[in-house]
Protein backbone atom coordinates (compact mmCIF):
# COMPACT_ATOMS: atom_id res chain seq x y z
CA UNK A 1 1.36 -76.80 -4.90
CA UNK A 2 3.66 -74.76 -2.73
CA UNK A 3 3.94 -70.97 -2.97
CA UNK A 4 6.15 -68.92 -1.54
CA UNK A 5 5.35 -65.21 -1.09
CA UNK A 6 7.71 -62.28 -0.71
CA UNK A 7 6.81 -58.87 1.04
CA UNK A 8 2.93 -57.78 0.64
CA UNK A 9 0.16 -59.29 1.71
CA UNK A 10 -2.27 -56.69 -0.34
CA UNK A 11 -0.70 -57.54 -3.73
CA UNK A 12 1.63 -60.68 -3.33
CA UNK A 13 -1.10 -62.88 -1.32
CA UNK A 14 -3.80 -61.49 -3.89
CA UNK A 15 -1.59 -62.95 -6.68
CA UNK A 16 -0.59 -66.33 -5.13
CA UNK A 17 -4.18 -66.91 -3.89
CA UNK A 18 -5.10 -66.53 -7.57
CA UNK A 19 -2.64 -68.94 -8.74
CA UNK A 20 -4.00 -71.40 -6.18
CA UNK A 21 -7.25 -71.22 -7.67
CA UNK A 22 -8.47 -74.38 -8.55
CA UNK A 23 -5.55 -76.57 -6.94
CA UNK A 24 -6.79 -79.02 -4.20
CA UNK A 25 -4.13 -78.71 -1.43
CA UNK A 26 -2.32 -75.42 -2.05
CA UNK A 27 0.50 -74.24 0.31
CA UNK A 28 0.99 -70.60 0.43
CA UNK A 29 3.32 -69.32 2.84
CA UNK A 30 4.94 -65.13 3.45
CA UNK A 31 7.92 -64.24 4.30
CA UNK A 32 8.08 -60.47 5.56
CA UNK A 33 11.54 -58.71 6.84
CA UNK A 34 9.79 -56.72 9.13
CA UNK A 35 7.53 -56.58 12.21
CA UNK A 36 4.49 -55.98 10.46
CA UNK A 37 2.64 -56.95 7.49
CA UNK A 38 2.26 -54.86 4.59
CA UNK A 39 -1.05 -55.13 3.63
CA UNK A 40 -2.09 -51.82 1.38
CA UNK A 41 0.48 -49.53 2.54
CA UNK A 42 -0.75 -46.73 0.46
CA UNK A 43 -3.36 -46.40 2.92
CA UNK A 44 -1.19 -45.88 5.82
CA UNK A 45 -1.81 -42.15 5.87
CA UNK A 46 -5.63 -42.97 6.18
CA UNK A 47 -4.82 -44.64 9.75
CA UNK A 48 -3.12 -41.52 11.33
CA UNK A 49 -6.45 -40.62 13.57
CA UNK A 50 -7.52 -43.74 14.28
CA UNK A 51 -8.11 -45.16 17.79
CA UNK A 52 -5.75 -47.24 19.42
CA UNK A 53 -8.43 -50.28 19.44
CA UNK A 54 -9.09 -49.55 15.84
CA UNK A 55 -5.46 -49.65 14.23
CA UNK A 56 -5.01 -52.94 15.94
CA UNK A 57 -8.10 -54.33 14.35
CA UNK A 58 -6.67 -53.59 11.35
CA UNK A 59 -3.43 -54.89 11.84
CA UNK A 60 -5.06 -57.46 13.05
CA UNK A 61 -7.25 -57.95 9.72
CA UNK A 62 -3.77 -58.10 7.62
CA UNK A 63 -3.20 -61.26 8.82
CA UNK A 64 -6.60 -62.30 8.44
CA UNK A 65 -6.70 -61.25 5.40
CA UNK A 66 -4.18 -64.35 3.83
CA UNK A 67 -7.10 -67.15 3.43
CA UNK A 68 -5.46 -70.75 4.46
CA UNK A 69 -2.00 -69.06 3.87
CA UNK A 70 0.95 -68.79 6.96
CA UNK A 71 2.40 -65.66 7.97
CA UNK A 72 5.99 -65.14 9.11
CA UNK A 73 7.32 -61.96 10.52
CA UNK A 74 10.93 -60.99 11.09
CA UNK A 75 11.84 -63.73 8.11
CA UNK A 76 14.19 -61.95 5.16
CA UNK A 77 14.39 -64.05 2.18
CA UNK A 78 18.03 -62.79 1.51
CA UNK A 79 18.68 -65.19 -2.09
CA UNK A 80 16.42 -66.58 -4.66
CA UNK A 81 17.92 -70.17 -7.03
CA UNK A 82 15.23 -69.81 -9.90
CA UNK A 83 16.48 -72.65 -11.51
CA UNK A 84 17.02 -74.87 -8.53
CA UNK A 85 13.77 -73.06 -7.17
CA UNK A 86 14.89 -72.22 -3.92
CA UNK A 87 14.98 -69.31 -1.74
CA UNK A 88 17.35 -68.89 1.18
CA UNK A 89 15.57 -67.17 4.35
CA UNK A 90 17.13 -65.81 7.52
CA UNK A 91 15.33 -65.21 10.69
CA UNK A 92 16.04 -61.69 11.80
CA UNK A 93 15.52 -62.89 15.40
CA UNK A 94 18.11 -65.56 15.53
CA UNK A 95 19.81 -65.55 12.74
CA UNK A 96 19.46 -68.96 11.85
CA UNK A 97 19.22 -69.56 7.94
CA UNK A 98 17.03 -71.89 5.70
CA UNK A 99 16.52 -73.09 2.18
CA UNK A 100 13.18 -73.62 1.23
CA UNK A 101 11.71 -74.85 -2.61
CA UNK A 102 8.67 -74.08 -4.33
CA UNK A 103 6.23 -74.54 -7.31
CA UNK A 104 5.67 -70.81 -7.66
CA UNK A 105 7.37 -67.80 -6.35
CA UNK A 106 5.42 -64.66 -6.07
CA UNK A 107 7.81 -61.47 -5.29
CA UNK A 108 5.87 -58.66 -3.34
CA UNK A 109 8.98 -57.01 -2.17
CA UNK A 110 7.76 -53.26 -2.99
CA UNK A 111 10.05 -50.03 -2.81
CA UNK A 112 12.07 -47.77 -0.81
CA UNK A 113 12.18 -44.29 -0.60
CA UNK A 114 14.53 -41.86 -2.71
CA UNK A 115 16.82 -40.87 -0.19
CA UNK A 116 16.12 -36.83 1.32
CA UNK A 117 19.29 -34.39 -0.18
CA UNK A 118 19.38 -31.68 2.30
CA UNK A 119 21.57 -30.19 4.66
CA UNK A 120 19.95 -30.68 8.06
CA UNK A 121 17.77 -33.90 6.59
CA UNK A 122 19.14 -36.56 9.55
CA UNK A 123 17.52 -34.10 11.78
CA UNK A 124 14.41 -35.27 14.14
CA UNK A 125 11.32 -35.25 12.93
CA UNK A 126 11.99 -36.01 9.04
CA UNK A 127 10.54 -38.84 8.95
CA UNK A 128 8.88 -40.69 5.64
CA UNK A 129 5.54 -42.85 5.86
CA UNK A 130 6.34 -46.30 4.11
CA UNK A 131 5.78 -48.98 7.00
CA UNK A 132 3.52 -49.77 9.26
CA UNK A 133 6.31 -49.14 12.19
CA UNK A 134 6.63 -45.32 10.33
CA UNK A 135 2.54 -45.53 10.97
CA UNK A 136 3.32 -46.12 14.58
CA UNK A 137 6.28 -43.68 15.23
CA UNK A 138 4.24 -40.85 13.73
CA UNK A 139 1.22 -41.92 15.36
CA UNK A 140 3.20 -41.27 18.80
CA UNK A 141 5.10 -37.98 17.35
CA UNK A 142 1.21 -36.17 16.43
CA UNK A 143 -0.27 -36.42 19.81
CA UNK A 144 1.87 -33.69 21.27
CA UNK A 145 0.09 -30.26 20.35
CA UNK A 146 3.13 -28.83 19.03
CA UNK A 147 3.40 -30.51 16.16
CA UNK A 148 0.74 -27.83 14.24
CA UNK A 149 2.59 -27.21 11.04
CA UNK A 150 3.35 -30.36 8.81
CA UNK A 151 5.36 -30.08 5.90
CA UNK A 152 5.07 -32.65 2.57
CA UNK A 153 7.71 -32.76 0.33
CA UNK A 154 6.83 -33.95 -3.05
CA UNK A 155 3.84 -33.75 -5.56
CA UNK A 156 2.34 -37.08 -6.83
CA UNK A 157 -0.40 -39.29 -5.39
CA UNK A 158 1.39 -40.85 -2.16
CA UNK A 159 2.41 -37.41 -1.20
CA UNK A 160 -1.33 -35.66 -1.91
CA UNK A 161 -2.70 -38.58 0.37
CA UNK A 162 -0.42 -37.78 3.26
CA UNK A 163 -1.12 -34.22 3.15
CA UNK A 164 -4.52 -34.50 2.69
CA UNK A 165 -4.96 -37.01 6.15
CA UNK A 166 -2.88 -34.61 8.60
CA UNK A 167 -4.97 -31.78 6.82
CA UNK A 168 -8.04 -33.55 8.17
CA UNK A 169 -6.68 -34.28 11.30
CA UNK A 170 -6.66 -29.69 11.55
CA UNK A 171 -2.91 -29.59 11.17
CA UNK A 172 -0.93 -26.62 8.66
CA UNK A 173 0.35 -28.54 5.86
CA UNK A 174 1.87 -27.19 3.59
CA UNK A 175 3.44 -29.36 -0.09
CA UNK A 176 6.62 -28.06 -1.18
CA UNK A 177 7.82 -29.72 -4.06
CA UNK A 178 10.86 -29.10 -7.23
CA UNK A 179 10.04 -32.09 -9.13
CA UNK A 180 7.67 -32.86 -11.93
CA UNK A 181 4.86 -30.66 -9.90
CA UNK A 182 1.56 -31.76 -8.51
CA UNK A 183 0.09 -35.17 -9.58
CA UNK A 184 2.44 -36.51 -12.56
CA UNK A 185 0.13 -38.87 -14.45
CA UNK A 186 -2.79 -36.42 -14.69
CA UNK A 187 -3.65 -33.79 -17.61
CA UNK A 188 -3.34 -30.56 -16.73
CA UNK A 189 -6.32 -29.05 -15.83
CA UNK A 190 -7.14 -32.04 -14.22
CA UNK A 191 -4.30 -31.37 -12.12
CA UNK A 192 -5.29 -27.84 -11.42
CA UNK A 193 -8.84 -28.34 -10.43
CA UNK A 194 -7.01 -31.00 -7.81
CA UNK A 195 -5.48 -28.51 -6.92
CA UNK A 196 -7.90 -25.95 -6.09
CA UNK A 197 -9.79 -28.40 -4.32
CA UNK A 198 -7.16 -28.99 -1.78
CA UNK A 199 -6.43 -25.42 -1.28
CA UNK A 200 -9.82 -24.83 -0.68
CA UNK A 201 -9.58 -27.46 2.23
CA UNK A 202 -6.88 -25.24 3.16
CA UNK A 203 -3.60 -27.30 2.28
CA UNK A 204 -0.88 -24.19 1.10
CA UNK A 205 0.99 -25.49 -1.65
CA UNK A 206 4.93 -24.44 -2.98
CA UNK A 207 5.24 -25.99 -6.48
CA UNK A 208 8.82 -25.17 -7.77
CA UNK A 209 10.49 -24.64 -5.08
CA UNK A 210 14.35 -26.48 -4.03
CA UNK A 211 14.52 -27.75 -0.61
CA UNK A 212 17.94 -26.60 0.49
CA UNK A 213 18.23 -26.99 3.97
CA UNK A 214 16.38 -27.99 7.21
CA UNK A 215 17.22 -25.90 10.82
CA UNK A 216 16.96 -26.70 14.06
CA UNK A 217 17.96 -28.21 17.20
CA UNK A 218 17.30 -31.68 18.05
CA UNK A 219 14.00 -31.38 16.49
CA UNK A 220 13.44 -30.02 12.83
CA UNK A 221 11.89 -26.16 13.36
CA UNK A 222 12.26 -24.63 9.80
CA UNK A 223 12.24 -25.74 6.20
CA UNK A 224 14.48 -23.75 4.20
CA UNK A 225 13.67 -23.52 0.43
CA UNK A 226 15.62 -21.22 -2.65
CA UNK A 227 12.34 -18.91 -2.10
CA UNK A 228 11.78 -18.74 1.26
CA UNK A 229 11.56 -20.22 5.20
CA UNK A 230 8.78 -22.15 6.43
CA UNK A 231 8.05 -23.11 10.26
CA UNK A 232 8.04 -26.92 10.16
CA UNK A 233 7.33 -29.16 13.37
CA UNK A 234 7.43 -32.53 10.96
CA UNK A 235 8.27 -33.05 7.77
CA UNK A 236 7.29 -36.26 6.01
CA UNK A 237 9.13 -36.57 2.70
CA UNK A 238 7.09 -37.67 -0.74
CA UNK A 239 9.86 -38.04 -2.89
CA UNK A 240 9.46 -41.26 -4.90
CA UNK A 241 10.46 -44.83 -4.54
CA UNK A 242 12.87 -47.26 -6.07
CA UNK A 243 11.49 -50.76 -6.95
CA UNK A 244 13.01 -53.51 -4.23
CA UNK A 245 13.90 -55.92 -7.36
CA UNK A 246 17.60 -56.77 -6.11
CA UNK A 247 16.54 -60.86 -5.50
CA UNK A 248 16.28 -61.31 -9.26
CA UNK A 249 18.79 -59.61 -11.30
CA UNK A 250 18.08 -62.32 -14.05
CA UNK A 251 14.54 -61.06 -14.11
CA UNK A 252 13.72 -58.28 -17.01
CA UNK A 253 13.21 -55.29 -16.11
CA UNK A 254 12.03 -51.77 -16.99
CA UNK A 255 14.45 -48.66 -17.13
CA UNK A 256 13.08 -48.06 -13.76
CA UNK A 257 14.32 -51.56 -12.29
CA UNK A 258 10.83 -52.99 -11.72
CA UNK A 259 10.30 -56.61 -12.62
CA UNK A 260 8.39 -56.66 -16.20
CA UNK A 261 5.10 -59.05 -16.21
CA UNK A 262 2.87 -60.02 -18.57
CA UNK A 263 -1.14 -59.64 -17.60
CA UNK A 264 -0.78 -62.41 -14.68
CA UNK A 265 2.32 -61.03 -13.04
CA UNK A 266 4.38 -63.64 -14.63
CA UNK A 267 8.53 -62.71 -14.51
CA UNK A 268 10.58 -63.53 -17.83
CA UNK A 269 11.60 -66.47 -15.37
CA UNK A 270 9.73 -69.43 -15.18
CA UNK A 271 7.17 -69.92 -12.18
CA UNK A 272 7.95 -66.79 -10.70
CA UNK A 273 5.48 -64.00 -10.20
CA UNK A 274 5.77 -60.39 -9.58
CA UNK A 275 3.34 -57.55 -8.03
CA UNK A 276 2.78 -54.15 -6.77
CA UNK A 277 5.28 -51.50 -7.03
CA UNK A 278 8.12 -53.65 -7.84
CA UNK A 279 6.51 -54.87 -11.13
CA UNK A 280 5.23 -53.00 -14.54
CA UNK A 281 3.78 -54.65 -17.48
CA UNK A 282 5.77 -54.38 -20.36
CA UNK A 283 3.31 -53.46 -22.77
CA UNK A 284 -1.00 -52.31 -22.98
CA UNK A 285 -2.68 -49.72 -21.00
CA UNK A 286 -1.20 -47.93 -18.32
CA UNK A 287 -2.10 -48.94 -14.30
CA UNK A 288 -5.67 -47.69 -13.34
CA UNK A 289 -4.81 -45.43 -10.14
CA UNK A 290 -7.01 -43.80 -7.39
CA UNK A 291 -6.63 -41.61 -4.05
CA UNK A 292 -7.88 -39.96 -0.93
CA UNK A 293 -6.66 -36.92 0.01
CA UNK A 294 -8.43 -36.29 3.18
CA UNK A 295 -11.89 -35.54 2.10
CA UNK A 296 -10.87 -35.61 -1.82
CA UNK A 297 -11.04 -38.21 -3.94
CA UNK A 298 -9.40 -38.83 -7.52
CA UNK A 299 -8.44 -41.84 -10.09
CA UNK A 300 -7.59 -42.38 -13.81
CA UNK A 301 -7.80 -45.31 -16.10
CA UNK A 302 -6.32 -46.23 -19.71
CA UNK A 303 -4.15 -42.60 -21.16
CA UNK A 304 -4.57 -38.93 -20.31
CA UNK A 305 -4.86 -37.08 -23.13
CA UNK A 306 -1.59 -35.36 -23.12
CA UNK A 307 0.10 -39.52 -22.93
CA UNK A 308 -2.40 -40.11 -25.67
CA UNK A 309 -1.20 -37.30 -27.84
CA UNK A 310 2.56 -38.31 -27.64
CA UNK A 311 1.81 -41.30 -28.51
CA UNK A 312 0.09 -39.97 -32.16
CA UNK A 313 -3.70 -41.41 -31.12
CA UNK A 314 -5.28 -38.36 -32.19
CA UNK A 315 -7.15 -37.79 -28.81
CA UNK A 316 -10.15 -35.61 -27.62
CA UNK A 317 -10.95 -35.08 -23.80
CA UNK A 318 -14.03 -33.50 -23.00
CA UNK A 319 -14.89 -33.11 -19.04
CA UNK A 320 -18.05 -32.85 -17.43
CA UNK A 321 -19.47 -32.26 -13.80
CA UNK A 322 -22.28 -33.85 -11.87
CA UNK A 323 -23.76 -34.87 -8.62
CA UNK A 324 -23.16 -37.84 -7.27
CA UNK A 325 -26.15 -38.60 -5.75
CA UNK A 326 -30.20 -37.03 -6.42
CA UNK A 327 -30.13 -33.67 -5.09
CA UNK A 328 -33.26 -35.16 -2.12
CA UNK A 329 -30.29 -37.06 -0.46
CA UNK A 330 -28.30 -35.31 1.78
CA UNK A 331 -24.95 -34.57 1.79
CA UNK A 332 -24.60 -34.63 -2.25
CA UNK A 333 -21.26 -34.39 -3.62
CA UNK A 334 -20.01 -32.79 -6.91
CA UNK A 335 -18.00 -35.31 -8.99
CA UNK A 336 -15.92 -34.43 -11.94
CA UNK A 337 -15.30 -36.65 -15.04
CA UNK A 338 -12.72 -36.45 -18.19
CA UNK A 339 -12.76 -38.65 -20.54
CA UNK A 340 -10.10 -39.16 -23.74
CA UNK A 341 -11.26 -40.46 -26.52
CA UNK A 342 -9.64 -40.99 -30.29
CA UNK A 343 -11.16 -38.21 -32.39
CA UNK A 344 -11.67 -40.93 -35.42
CA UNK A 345 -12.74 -44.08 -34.33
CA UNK A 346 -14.81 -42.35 -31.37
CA UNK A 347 -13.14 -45.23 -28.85
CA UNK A 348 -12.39 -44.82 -25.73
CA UNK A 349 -8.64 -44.21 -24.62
CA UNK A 350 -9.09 -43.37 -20.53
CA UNK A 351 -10.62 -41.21 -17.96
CA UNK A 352 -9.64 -39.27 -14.77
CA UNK A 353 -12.26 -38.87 -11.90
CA UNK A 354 -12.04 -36.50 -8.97
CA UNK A 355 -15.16 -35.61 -6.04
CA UNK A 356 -16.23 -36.18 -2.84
CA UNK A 357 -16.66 -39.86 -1.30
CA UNK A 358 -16.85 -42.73 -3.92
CA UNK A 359 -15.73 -40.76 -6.71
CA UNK A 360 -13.20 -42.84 -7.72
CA UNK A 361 -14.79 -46.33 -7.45
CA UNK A 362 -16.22 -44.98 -10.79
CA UNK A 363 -12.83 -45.22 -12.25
CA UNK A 364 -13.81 -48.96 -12.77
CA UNK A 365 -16.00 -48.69 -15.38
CA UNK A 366 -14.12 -46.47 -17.49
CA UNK A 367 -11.31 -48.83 -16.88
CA UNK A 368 -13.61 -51.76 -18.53
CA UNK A 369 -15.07 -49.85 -21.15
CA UNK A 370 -11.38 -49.14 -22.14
CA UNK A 371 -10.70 -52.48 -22.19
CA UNK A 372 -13.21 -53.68 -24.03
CA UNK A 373 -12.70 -51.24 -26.99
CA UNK A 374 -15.82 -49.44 -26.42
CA UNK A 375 -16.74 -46.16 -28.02
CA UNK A 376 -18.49 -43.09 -26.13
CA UNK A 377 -21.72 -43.56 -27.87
CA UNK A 378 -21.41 -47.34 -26.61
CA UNK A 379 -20.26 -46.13 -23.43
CA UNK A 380 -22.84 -43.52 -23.06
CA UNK A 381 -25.50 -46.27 -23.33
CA UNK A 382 -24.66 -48.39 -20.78
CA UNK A 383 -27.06 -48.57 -17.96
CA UNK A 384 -25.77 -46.95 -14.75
CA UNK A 385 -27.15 -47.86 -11.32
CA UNK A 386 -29.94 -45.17 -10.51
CA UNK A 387 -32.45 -44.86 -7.77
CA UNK A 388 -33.36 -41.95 -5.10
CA UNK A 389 -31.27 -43.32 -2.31
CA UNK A 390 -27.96 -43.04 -3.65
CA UNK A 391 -27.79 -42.69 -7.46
CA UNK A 392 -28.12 -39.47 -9.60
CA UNK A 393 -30.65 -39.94 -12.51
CA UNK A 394 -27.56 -39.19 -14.76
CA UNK A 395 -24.03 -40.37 -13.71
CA UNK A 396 -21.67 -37.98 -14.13
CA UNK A 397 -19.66 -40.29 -16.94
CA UNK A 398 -22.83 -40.79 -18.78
CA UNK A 399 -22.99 -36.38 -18.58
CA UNK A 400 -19.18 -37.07 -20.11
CA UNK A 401 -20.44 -38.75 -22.52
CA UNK A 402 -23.35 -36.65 -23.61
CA UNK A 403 -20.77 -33.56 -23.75
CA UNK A 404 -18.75 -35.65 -26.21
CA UNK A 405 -21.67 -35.64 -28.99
């Protein structure tokens, strides 16, 4: 079987090695525009204070990371023939194009970034964080000590993770942002106790506030908003993305443009594939989510309670806190859990998580028990890892739980 793979290794490798499972001889090959790999680049903030030695390891690791598959760089596939099953590819080096078939087509091509709207926005030091080379250039731009005050523009997760790693590297960040507000996607007071979190850590936030212009010289110097100035020595701007799904305009899509799959990122095309941002799935449970924001973490699973009650489910949330380890071990963190539930039935309809380190790999097993149809009480009963090393006698979902009897 041949597949060919388009854009990320981190989703679109994940999803062809999977449909290689099981086939004797697969041949999975990537084709990626740029100079670099994307391999999980909603991480990239993450890698801003790393070592020299240790971002190339990692770079490194992307290409590791494709198992018996064959990586090419600086190759755009420029055309997709579904029905002849064909893609055309052009090397970005030379220029020469090729036509190459396959058996399966997996398209990994991602997003770009809404465009900035500002007077002043071409200026130096704007810059967004999508790539790997953005990793780099910023990388570079940090290591001068005058670049103390960052600002963020926008409010959901990929912005909260970018302010939250130059916030641990002991910059001033500040988060200005006019659009749907901090951390779309969350309830309310889940949102707000986010929120207080990072301002604790010290990250100054403008919620509802217009970016109208950016001054200057060469370099950006001052963020100008409808309220009020703000020194600036970078600005990286949070603003959304647009789905990359211009190779397939025979594909289905969602009103956002994103390629709509069924549960194994199949396209409404046969024997081609779709993943990460560039697909949804048309119907079920929303995407289970999760972030870092410097030292924060947070994740939801299944609906929020506010999605839930558009949707007419009846819901309940109750929210509970905990520890995330015994109170002997040092270094215990609090970790806070909602869950939404349907007030009749008792089942389970999703969860947000937010704490210290590892608070969101818990998002997993709410995402399962939501799956599965379980209820709280059934839920509540199910028998958490525990032990004086790492583990709190109670989890803090099985506290949720308890607070929802």
């Amino acid at each position: 079987m041949k597949i060919i793979v388009v854009g990320s290794i981190s989703s679109g490798m994940t999803l062809a090695e999977g449909l290689a499972a099981g086939e004797t001889s697969p041949q999975i090959t990537l084709y990626e525009k740029a100079a670099y790999c994307s391999c999980g680049t909603g991480g990239l903030p993450h890698y801003l204070g790393l070592k020299g030695d240790e971002l190339g390891e990692i770079l490194a690791g992307c290409a590791l990371s494709a198992q018996g598959g064959s990586i090419r760089v600086g190759m755009e596939v420029t055309a997709v023939d579904p029905v002849g099953r064909t893609v055309t590819v052009r090397d970005g080096e030379t220029g020469a194009v090729t036509v190459e078939s396959y058996d399966k087509l997996v398209l990994a091509t991602g997003s770009e970034s809404v465009a900035l709207q500002a007077e002043g926005g071409s200026r130096m030091g704007i810059h967004p964080l999508r790539r790997v080379e953005d990793l780099l250039l910023l990388r570079e731009f940090i290591r001068t000590p005058y670049v103390r005050d960052i600002v963020v523009l926008g409010g959901g997760l990929e912005a909260m993770e970018v302010a939250g790693a130059f916030r641990k590297l002991g910059r001033g960040v500040r988060v200005i942002d006019c659009g749907q507000g901090l951390l779309p996607g969350f309830d309310s007071e889940v949102r707000s106790g986010i929120q207080r979190e990072l301002e604790e850590a010290g990250i100054v936030f403008h919620l509802g506030e217009r970016v109208t212009a950016f001054q200057g010289r060469t370099f950006v110097e001052t963020v100008v908003t409808d309220r009020g100035s703000y020194a600036c020595d970078l600005c990286v701007p949070c603003l959304g993305a647009a789905p990359n799904s211009g190779l397939l305009p025979q594909a289905k899509r969602d009103a956002d443009g994103r390629f709509l799959v069924d549960a194994s990122g199949r396209t409404s095309l046969a024997d081609v594939y779709a993943a990460g941002s560039c697909a949804a799935a048309g119907q079920g449970l929303p995407a289970t989510v999760s972030a870092r924001m410097g030292d924060l973490e947070a994740a939801r699973a299944g609906f929020t309670q506010e999605a839930a009650e558009q949707l007419g489910l009846h819901p309940a949330g109750v929210t509970a806190t905990g520890r995330d380890r015994s109170g002997l071990v040092p270094n215990a963190g609090a970790v806070t859990v909602k869950l939404v539930y349907a007030k009749d039935s008792r089942r389970l309809l999703g969860g947000q998580i937010w704490g210290g380190e590892g608070a969101r790999a818990r998002i997993n097993a709410v995402a399962v028990a939501v799956q599965a149809g379980m209820t709280v009480e059934e839920f509540a009963k199910t028998r958490f890892v525990t032990g004086p090393s790492g583990h709190a006698a109670w989890d803090p979902i099985q506290l949720a739980c308890a607070a929802a009897n």
